[in-house]
Protein backbone atom coordinates (compact mmCIF):
# COMPACT_ATOMS: atom_id res chain seq x y z
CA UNK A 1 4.08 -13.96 5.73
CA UNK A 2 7.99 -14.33 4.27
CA UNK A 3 7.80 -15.04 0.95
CA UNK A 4 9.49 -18.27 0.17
CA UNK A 5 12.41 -18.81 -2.58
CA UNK A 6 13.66 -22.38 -2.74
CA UNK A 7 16.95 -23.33 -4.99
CA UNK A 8 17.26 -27.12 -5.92
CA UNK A 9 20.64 -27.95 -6.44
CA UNK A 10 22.08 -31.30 -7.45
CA UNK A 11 24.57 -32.42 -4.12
CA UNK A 12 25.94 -30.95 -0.62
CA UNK A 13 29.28 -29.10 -2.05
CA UNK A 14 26.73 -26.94 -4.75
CA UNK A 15 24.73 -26.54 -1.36
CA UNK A 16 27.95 -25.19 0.16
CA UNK A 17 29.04 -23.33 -2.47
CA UNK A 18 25.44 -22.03 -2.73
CA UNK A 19 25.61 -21.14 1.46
CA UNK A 20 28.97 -19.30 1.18
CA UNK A 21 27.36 -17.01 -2.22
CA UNK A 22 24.22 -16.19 -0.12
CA UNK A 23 26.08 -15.18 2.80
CA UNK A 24 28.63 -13.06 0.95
CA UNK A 25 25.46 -11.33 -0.46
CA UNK A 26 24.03 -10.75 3.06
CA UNK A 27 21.83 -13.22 3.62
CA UNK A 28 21.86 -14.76 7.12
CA UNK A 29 21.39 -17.62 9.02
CA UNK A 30 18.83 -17.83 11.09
CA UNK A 31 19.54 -20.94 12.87
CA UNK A 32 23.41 -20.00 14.15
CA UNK A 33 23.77 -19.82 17.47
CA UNK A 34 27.29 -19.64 19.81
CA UNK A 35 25.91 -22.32 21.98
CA UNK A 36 23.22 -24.89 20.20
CA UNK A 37 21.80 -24.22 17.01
CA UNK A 38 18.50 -23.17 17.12
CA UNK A 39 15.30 -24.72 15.08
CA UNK A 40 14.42 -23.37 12.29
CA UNK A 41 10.98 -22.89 10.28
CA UNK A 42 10.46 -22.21 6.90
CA UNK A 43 7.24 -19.52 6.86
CA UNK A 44 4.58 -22.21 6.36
CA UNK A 45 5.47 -23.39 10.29
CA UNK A 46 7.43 -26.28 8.53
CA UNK A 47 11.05 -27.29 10.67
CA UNK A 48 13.96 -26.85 8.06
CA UNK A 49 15.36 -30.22 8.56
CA UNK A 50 16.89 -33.73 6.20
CA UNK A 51 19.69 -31.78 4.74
CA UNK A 52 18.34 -28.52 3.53
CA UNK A 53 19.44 -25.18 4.63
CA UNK A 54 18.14 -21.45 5.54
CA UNK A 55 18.48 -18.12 5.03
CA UNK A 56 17.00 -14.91 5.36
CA UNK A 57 17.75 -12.39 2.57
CA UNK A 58 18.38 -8.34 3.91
CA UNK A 59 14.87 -7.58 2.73
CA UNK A 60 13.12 -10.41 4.59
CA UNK A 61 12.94 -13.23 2.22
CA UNK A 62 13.08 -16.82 3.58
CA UNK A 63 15.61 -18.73 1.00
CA UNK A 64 15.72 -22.75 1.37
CA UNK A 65 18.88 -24.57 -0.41
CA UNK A 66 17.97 -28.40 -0.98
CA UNK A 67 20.32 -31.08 -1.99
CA UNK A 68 19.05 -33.21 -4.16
CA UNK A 69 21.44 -36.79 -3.79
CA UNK A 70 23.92 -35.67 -6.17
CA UNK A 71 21.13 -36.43 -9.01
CA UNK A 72 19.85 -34.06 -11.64
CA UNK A 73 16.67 -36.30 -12.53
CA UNK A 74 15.86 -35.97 -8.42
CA UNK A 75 16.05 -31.91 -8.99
CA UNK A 76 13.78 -32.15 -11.49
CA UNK A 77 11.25 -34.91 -9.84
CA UNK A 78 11.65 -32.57 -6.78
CA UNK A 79 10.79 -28.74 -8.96
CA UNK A 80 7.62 -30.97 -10.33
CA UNK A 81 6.43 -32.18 -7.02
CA UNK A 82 6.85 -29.02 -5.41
CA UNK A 83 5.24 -27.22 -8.79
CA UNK A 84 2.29 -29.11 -8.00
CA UNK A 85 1.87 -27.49 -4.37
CA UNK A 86 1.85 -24.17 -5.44
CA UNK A 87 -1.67 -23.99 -4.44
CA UNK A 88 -1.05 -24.81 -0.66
CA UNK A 89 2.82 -23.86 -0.48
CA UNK A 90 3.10 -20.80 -2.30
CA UNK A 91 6.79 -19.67 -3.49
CA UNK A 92 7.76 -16.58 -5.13
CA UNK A 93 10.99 -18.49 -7.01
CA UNK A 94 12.79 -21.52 -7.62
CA UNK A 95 16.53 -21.77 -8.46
CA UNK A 96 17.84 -24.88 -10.19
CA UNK A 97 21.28 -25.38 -9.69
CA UNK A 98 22.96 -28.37 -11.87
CA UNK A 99 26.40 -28.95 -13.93
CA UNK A 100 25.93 -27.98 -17.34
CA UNK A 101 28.23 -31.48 -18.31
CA UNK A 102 29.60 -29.64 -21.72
CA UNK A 103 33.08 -30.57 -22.79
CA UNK A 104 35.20 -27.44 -22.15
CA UNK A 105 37.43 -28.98 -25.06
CA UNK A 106 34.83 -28.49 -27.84
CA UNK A 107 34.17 -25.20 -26.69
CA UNK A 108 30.69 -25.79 -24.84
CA UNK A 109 28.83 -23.11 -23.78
CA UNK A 110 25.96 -22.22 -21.94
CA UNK A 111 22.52 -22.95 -23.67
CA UNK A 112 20.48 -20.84 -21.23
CA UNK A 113 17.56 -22.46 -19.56
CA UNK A 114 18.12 -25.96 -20.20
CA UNK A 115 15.10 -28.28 -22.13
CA UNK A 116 15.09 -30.62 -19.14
CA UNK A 117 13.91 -27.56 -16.75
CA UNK A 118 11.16 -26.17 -19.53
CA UNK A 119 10.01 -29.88 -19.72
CA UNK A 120 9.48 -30.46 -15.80
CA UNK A 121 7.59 -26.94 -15.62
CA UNK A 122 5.28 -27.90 -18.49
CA UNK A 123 4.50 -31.14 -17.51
CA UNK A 124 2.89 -29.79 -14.05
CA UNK A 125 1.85 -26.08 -15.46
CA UNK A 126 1.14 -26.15 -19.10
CA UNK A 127 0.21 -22.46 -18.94
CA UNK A 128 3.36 -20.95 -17.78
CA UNK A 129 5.04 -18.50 -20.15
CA UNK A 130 8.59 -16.84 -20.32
CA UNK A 131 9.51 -13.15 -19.17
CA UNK A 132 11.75 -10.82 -20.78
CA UNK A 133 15.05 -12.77 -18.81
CA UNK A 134 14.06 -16.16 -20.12
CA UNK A 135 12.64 -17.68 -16.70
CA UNK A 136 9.74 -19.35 -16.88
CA UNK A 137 6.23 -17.47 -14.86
CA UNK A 138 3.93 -20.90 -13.28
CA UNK A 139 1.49 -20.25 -10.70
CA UNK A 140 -0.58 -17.82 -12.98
CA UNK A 141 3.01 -16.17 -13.20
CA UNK A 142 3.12 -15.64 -9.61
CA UNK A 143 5.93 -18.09 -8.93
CA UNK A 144 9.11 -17.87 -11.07
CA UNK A 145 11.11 -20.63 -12.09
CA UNK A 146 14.76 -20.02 -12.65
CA UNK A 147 18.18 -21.76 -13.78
CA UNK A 148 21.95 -22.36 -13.77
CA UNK A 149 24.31 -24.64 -15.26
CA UNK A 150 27.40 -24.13 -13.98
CA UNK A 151 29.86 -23.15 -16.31
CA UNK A 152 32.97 -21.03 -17.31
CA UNK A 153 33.93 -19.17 -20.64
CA UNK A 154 37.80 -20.19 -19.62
CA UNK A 155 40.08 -21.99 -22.19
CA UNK A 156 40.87 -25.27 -21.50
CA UNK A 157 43.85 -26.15 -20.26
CA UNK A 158 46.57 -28.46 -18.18
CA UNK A 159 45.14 -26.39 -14.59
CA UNK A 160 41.34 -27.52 -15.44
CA UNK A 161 39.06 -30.18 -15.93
CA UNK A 162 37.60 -31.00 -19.41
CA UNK A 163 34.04 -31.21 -17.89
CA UNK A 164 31.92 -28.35 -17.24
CA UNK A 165 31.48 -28.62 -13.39
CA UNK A 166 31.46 -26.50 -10.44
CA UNK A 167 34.87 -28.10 -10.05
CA UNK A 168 35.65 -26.63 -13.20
CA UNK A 169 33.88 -23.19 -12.28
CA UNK A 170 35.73 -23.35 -8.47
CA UNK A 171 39.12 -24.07 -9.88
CA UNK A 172 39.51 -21.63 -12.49
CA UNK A 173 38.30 -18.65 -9.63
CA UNK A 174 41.13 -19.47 -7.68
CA UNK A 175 44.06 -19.82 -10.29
CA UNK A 176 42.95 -16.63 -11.52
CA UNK A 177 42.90 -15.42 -8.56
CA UNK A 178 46.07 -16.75 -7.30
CA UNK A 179 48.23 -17.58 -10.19
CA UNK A 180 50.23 -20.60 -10.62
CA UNK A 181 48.16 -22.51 -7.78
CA UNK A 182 46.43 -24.02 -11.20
CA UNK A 183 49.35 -24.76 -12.80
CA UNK A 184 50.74 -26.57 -9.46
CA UNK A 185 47.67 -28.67 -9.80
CA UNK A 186 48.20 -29.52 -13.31
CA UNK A 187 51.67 -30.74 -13.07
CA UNK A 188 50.39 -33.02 -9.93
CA UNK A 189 47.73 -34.61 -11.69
CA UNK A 190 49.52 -34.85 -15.06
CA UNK A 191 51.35 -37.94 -13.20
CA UNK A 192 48.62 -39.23 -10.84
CA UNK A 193 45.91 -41.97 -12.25
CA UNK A 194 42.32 -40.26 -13.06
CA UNK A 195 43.17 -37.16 -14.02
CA UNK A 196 40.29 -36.84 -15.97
CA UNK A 197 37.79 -37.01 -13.01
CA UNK A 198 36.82 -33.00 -12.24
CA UNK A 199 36.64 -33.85 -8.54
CA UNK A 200 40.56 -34.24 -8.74
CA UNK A 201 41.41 -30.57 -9.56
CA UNK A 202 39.20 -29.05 -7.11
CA UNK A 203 40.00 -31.51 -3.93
CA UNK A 204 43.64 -30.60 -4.86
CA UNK A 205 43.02 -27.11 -4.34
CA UNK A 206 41.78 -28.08 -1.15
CA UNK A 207 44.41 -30.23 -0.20
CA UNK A 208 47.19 -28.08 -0.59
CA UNK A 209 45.85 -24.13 0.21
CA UNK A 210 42.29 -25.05 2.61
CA UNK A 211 43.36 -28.20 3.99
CA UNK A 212 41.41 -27.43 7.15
CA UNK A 213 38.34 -26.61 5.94
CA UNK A 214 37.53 -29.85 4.52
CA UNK A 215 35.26 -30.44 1.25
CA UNK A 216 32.32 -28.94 1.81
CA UNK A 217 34.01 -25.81 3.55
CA UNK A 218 36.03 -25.34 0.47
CA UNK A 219 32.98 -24.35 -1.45
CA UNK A 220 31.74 -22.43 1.19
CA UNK A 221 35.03 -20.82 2.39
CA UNK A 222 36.42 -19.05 -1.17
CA UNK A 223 33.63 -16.58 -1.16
CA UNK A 224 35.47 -15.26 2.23
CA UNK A 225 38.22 -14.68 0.10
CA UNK A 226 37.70 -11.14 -1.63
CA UNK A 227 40.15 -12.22 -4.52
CA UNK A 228 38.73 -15.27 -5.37
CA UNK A 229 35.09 -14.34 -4.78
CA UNK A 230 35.29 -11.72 -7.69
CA UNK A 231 36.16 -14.20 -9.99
CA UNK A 232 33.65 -16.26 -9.47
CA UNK A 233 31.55 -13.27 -9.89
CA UNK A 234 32.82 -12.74 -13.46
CA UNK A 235 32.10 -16.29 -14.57
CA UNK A 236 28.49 -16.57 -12.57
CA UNK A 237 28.26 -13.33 -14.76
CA UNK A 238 28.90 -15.13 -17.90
CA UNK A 239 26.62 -18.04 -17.36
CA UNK A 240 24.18 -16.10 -15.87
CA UNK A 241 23.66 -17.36 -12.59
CA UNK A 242 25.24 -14.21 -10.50
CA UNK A 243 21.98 -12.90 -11.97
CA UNK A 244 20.02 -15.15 -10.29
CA UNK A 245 21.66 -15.21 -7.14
CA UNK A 246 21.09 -11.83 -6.49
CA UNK A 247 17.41 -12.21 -6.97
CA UNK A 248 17.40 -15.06 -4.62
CA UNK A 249 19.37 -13.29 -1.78
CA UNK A 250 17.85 -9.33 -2.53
């Protein structure tokens, strides 16, 4: 049987964004089809359905991405009920995929595996340990339990949001990649109302350079871009989920 590796992210554009890094790494879907998508089961027989989406990874992994309402405290409530059906739904690793939330301003950085994940994992497992990487080992270390907040070492600025946010993490990929587009942005905002909100900076990006392919194709769509997809390489790098997601997709 596939071995199973399920990432619990927080909303449907860290889905996307988390769609468009797994196919760039190779992974396919197995549900596409030119005509009518197909049906498609995870390798316990169950239909991959309610928002969640599939892949298989080059070496024939099955990899499900699950949206979690936009709500970390769901991500977590969903790693602990799954946690607790190791026993009849084994999975070799879970992913969890939130906003680390730090103000860029004060210089925030990336704590590693955040308290809230250790917490969840204890209160099911009390047994699991750490491995050399700093992921957690439940199961009787035969499942591993993984994280990322998204994040990005870039100085704050005009062209990003304060918050540390995919926005954040999306925006900065593609003025670096195309520069000026950022600084376009910034001048917009700097006269528009909520130009604190992170959602601002990367829907403006959209607006004015992927108009077309809408929100969630946005996140999905600037991996497809050689450019831009190597600098979101460099910052996954730096808070240490590019890591991760080639684990999930190898």
């Amino acid at each position: 049987m596939k071995p199973e590796r399920i990432v619990l992210c927080e909303g449907y554009h860290d889905r996307a964004f988390w769609q468009g890094a797994l196919e760039h790494l190779g992974c396919r879907d197995p549900g596409a089809d030119p005509v009518l998508r197909r049906t498609v089961l995870d390798p316990g027989g169950r239909a991959v359905t309610r928002g969640d989406f599939a892949f298989d990874t080059t070496g024939g992994a099955f990899v499900r991405v699950r949206p979690c309402r936009g709500d970390r405290a769901l991500v977590l409530a969903e790693l602990r009920r799954l946690l607790r059906e190791l026993a009849t739904r084994p999975v070799e690793r879970f992913i969890v995929s939130i906003d680390d939330d730090g103000d860029a301003r004060a210089g925030a950085r990336h704590r590693g595996l955040p308290d809230a994940v250790r917490a969840a994992v204890a209160a099911v497992d009390a047994g699991a340990t750490a491995n050399q990487q700093g992921d957690l080992l439940a199961g009787g270390g035969a499942t591993v339990v993984s994280a990322t907040a998204w994040w990005t070492p870039d100085a704050h600025g005009a062209a990003l949001p304060w918050k540390q946010t995919l926005e954040r993490l999306a925006s900065a990929a593609v003025d670096a990649a195309y520069p000026g587009r950022g600084a376009a942005v910034g001048a917009w905002l700097a006269g528009a109302p909520h130009t604190d909100l992170p959602k601002a900076f990367a829907w403006s990006h959209m607006a004015g350079w992927y108009p077309e392919d809408g929100c969630e194709g946005f996140y999905r769509f600037i991996w497809r871009d050689a450019g831009i997809a190597a600098q979101l390489q460099t910052r996954l790098a730096a808070c240490g989920a590019w890591r991760l997601m080639q684990a999930m997709s190898a």
